[in-house]
N, C-alpha and C. Protein backbone atom coordinates (compact mmCIF):
# COMPACT_ATOMS: atom_id res chain seq x y z
N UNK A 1 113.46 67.11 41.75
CA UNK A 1 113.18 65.74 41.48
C UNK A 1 111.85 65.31 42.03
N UNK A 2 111.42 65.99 43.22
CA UNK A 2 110.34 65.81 43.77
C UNK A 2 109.01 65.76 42.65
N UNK A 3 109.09 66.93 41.88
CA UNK A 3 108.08 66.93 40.58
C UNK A 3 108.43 66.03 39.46
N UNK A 4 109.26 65.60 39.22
CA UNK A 4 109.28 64.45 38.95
C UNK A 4 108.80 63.12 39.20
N UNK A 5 109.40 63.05 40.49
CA UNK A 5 108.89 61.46 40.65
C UNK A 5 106.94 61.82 41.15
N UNK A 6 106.87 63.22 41.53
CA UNK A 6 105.60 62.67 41.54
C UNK A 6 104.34 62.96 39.91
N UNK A 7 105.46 63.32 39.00
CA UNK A 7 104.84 63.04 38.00
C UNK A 7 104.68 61.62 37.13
N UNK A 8 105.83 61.49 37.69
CA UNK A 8 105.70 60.04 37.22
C UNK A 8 104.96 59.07 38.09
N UNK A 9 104.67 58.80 39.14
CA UNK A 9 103.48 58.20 40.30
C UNK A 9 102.28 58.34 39.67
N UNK A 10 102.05 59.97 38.79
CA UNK A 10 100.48 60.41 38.31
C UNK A 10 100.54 59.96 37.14
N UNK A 11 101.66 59.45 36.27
CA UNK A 11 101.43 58.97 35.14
C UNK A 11 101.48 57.61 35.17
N UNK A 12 102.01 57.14 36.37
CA UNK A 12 101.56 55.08 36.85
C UNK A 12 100.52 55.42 37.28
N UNK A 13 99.68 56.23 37.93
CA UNK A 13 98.14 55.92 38.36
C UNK A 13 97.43 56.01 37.16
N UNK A 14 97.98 56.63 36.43
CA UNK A 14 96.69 57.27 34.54
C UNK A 14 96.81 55.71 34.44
N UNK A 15 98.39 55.08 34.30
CA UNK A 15 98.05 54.34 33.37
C UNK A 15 97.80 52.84 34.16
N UNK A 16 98.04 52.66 35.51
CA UNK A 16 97.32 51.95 35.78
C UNK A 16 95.45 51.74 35.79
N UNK A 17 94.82 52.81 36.08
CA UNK A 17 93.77 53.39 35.86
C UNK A 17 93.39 52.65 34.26
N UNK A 18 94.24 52.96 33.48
CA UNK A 18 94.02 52.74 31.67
C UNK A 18 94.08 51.50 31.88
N UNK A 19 94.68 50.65 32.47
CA UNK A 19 94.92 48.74 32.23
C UNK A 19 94.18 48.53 32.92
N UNK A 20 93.23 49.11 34.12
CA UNK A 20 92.17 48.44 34.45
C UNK A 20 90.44 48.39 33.73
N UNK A 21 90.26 50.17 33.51
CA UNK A 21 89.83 50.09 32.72
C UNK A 21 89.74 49.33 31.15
N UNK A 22 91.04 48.77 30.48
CA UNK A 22 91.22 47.57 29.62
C UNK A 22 90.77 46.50 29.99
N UNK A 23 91.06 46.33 31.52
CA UNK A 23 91.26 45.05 31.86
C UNK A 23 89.56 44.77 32.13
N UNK A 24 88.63 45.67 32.48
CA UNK A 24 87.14 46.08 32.61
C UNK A 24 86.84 45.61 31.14
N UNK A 25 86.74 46.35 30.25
CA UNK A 25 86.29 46.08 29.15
C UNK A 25 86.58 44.33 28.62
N UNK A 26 87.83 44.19 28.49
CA UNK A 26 88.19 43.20 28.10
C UNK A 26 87.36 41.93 28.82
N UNK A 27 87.06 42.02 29.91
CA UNK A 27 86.27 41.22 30.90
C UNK A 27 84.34 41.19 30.55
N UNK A 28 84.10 42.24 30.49
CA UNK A 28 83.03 42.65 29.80
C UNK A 28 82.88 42.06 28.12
N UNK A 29 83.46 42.03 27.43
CA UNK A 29 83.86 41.68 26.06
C UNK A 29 83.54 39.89 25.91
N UNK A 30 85.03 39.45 26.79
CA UNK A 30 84.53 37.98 26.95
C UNK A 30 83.02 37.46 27.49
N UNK A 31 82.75 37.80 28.20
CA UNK A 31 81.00 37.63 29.05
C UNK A 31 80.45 37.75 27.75
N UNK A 32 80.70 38.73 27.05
CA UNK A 32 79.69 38.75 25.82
C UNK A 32 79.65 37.72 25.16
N UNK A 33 80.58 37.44 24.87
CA UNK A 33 81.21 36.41 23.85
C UNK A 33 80.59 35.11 24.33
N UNK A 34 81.01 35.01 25.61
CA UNK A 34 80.41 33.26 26.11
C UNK A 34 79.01 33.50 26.02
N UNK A 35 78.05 34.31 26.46
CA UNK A 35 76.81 34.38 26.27
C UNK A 35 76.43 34.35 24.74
N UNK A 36 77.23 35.13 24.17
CA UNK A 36 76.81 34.75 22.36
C UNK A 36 76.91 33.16 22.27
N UNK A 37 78.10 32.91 23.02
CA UNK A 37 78.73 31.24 22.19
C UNK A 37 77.19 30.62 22.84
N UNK A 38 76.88 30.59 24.31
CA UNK A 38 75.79 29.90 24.77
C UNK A 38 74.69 29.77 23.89
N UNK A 39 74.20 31.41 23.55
CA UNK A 39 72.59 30.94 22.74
C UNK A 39 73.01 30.83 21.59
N UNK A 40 74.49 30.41 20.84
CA UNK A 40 74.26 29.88 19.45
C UNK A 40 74.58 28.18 19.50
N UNK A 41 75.14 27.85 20.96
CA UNK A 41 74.92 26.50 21.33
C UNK A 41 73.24 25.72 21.75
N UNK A 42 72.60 26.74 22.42
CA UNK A 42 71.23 26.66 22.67
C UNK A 42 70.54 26.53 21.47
N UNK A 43 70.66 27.77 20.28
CA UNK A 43 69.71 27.37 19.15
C UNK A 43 70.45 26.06 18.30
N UNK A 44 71.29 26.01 18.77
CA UNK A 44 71.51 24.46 17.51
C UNK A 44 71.52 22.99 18.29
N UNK A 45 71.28 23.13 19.44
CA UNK A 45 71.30 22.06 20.31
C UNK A 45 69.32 22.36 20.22
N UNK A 46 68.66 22.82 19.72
CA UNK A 46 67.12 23.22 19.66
C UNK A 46 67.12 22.63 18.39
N UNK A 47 67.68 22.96 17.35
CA UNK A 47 67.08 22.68 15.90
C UNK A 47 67.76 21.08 15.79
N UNK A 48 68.78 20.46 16.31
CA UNK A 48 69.44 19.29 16.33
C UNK A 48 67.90 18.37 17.02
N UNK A 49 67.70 19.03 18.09
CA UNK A 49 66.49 18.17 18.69
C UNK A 49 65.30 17.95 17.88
N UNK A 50 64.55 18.98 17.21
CA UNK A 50 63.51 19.27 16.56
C UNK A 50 63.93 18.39 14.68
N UNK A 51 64.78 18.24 14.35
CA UNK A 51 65.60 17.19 13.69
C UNK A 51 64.96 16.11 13.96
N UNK A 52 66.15 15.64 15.46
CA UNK A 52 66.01 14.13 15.72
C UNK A 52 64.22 14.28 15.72
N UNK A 53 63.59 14.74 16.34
CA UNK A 53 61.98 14.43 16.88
C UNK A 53 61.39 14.20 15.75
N UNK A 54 61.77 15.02 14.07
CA UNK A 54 61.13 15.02 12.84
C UNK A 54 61.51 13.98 11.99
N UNK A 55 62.73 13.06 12.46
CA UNK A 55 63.14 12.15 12.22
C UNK A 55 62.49 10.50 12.26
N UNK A 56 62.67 10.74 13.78
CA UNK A 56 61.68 9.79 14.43
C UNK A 56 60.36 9.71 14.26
N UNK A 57 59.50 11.09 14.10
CA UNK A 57 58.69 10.74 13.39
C UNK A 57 58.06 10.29 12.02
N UNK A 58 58.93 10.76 11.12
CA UNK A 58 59.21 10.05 10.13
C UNK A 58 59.33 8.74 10.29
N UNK A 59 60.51 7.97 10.89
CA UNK A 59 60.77 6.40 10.92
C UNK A 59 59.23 5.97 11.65
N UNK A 60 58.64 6.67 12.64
CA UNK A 60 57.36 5.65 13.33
C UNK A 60 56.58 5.89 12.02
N UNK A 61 55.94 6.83 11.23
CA UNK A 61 55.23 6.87 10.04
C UNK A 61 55.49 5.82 8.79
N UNK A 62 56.94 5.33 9.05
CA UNK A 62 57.21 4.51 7.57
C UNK A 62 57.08 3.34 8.46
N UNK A 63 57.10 2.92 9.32
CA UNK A 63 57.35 1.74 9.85
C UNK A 63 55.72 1.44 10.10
N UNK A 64 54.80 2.37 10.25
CA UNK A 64 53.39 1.97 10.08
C UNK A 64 52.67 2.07 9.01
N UNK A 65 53.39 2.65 7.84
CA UNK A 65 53.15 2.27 6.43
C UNK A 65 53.73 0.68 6.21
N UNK A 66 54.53 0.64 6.30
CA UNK A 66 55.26 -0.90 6.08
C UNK A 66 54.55 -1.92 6.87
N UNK A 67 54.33 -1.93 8.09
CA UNK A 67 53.16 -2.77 8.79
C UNK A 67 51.91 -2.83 7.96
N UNK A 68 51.16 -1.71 7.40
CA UNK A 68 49.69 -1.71 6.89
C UNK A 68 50.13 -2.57 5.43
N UNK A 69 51.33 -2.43 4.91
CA UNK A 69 51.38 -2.99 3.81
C UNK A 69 51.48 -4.37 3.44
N UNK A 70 52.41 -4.81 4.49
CA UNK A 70 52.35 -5.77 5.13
C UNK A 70 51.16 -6.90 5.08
N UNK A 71 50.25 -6.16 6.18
CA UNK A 71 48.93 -6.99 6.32
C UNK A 71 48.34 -6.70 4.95
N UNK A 72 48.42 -6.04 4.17
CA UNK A 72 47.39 -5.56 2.99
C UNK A 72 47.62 -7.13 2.26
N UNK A 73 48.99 -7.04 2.11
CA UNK A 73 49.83 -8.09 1.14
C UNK A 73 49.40 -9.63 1.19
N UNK A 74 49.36 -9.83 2.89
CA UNK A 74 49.02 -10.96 3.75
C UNK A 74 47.43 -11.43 3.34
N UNK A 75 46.62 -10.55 3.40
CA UNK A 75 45.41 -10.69 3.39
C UNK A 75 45.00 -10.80 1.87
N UNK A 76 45.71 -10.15 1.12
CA UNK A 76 45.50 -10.54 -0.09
C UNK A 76 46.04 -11.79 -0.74
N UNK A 77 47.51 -12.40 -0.25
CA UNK A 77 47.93 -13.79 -0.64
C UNK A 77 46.91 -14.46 -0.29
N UNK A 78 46.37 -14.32 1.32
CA UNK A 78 45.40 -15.25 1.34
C UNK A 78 43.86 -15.49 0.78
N UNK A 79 43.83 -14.34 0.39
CA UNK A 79 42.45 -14.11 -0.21
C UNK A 79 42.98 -14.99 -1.77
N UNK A 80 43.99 -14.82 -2.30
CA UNK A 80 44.27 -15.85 -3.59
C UNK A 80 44.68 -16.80 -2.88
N UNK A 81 44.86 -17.26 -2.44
CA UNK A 81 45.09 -18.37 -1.87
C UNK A 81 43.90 -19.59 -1.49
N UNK A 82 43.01 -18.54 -0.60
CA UNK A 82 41.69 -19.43 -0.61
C UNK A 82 40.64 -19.31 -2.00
N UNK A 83 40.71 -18.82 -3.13
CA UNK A 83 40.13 -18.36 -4.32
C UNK A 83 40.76 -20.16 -4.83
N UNK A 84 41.84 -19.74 -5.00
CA UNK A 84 42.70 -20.82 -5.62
C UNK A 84 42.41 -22.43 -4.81
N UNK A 85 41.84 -22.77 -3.90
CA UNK A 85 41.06 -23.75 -3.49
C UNK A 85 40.11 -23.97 -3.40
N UNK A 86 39.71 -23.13 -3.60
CA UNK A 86 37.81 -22.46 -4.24
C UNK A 86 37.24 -23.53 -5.71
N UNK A 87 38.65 -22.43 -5.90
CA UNK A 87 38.61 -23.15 -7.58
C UNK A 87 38.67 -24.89 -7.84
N UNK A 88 40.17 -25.12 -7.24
CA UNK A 88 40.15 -26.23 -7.21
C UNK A 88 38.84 -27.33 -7.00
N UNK A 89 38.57 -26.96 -5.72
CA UNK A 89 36.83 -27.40 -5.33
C UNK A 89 36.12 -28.06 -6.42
N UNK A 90 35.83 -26.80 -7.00
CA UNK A 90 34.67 -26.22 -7.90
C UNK A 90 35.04 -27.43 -9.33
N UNK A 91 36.81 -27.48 -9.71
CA UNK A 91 37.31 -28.26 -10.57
C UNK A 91 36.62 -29.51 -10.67
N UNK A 92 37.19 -30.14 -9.30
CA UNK A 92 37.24 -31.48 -8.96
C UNK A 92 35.42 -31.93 -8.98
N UNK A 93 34.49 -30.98 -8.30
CA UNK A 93 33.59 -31.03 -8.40
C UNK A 93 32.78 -31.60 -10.08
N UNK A 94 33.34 -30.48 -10.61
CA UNK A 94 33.06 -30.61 -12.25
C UNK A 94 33.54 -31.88 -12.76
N UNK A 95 34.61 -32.20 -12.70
CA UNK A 95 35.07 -33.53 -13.09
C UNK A 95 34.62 -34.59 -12.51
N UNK A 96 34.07 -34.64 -11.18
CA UNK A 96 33.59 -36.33 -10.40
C UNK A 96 31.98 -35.76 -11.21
N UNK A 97 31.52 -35.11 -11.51
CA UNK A 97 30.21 -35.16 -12.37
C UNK A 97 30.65 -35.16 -13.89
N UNK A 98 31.04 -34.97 -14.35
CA UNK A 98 31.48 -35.17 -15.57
C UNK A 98 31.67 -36.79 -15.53
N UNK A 99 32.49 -37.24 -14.96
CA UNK A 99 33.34 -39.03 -14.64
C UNK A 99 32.06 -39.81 -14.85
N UNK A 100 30.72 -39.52 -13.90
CA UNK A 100 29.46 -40.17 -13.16
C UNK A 100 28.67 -39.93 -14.64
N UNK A 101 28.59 -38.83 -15.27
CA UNK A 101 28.07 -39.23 -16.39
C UNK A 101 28.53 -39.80 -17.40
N UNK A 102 29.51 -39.62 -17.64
CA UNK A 102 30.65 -40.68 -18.51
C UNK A 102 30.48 -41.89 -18.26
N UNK A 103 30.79 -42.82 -17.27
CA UNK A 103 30.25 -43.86 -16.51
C UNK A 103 28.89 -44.28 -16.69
N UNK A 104 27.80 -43.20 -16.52
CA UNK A 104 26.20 -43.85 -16.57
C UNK A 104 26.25 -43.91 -18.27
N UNK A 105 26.88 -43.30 -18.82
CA UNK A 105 26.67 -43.37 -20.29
C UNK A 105 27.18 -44.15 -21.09
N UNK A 106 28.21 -44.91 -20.59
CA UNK A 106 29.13 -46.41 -20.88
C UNK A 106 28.65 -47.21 -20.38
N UNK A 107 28.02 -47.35 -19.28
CA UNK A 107 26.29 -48.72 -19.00
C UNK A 107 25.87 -48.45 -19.60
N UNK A 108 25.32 -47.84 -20.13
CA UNK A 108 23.90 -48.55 -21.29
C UNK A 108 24.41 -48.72 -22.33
């Protein structure tokens, strides 16, 4: 029995030996894994940023198109705007001389 039980002791050391070695790998395996999960969290937490940044720059670019358009718009109402009292002017002008000769020409 003696060769027995100490065969069986050498076949709990193999196979303890075997579940650690499992238990090695398996340990080794996960590490991999979280380091994979990390740099595929790293590159998309990178391209998410480079996003938002291409984003934002976009919105500051339209928002200083929309400002320039803005004033373009502004400066041009007022440019018709003062044209259009220009005119008027120029109207009223024409007509109080027009009136004055109408007038000198109904005296005599």
């Amino acid at each position: 029995m003696a060769a027995s039980s100490e065969q069986n002791e050498l076949g709990l050391q193999a196979e303890n030996r075997h579940l650690k070695e499992m238990v090695g790998a398996l340990r080794e395996e996960m590490e991999k894994m979280r380091i994979g999960e990390q740099e595929r969290l790293q590159h998309a937490l990178a391209a998410a940023n480079d996003e938002t940044g291409q984003l934002k720059n976009m919105t500051f670019a339209l928002r200083d198109e929309l400002e320039r358009r803005r004033i373009e718009y502004e400066e041009g109402r007022h440019a018709i705007e003062q044209a259009a009292r220009d005119e008027a002017k120029q109207l009223q002008g024409t007509i109080r001389t027009l009136r004055e000769k109408l007038e000198s020409h109904e005296k005599r």
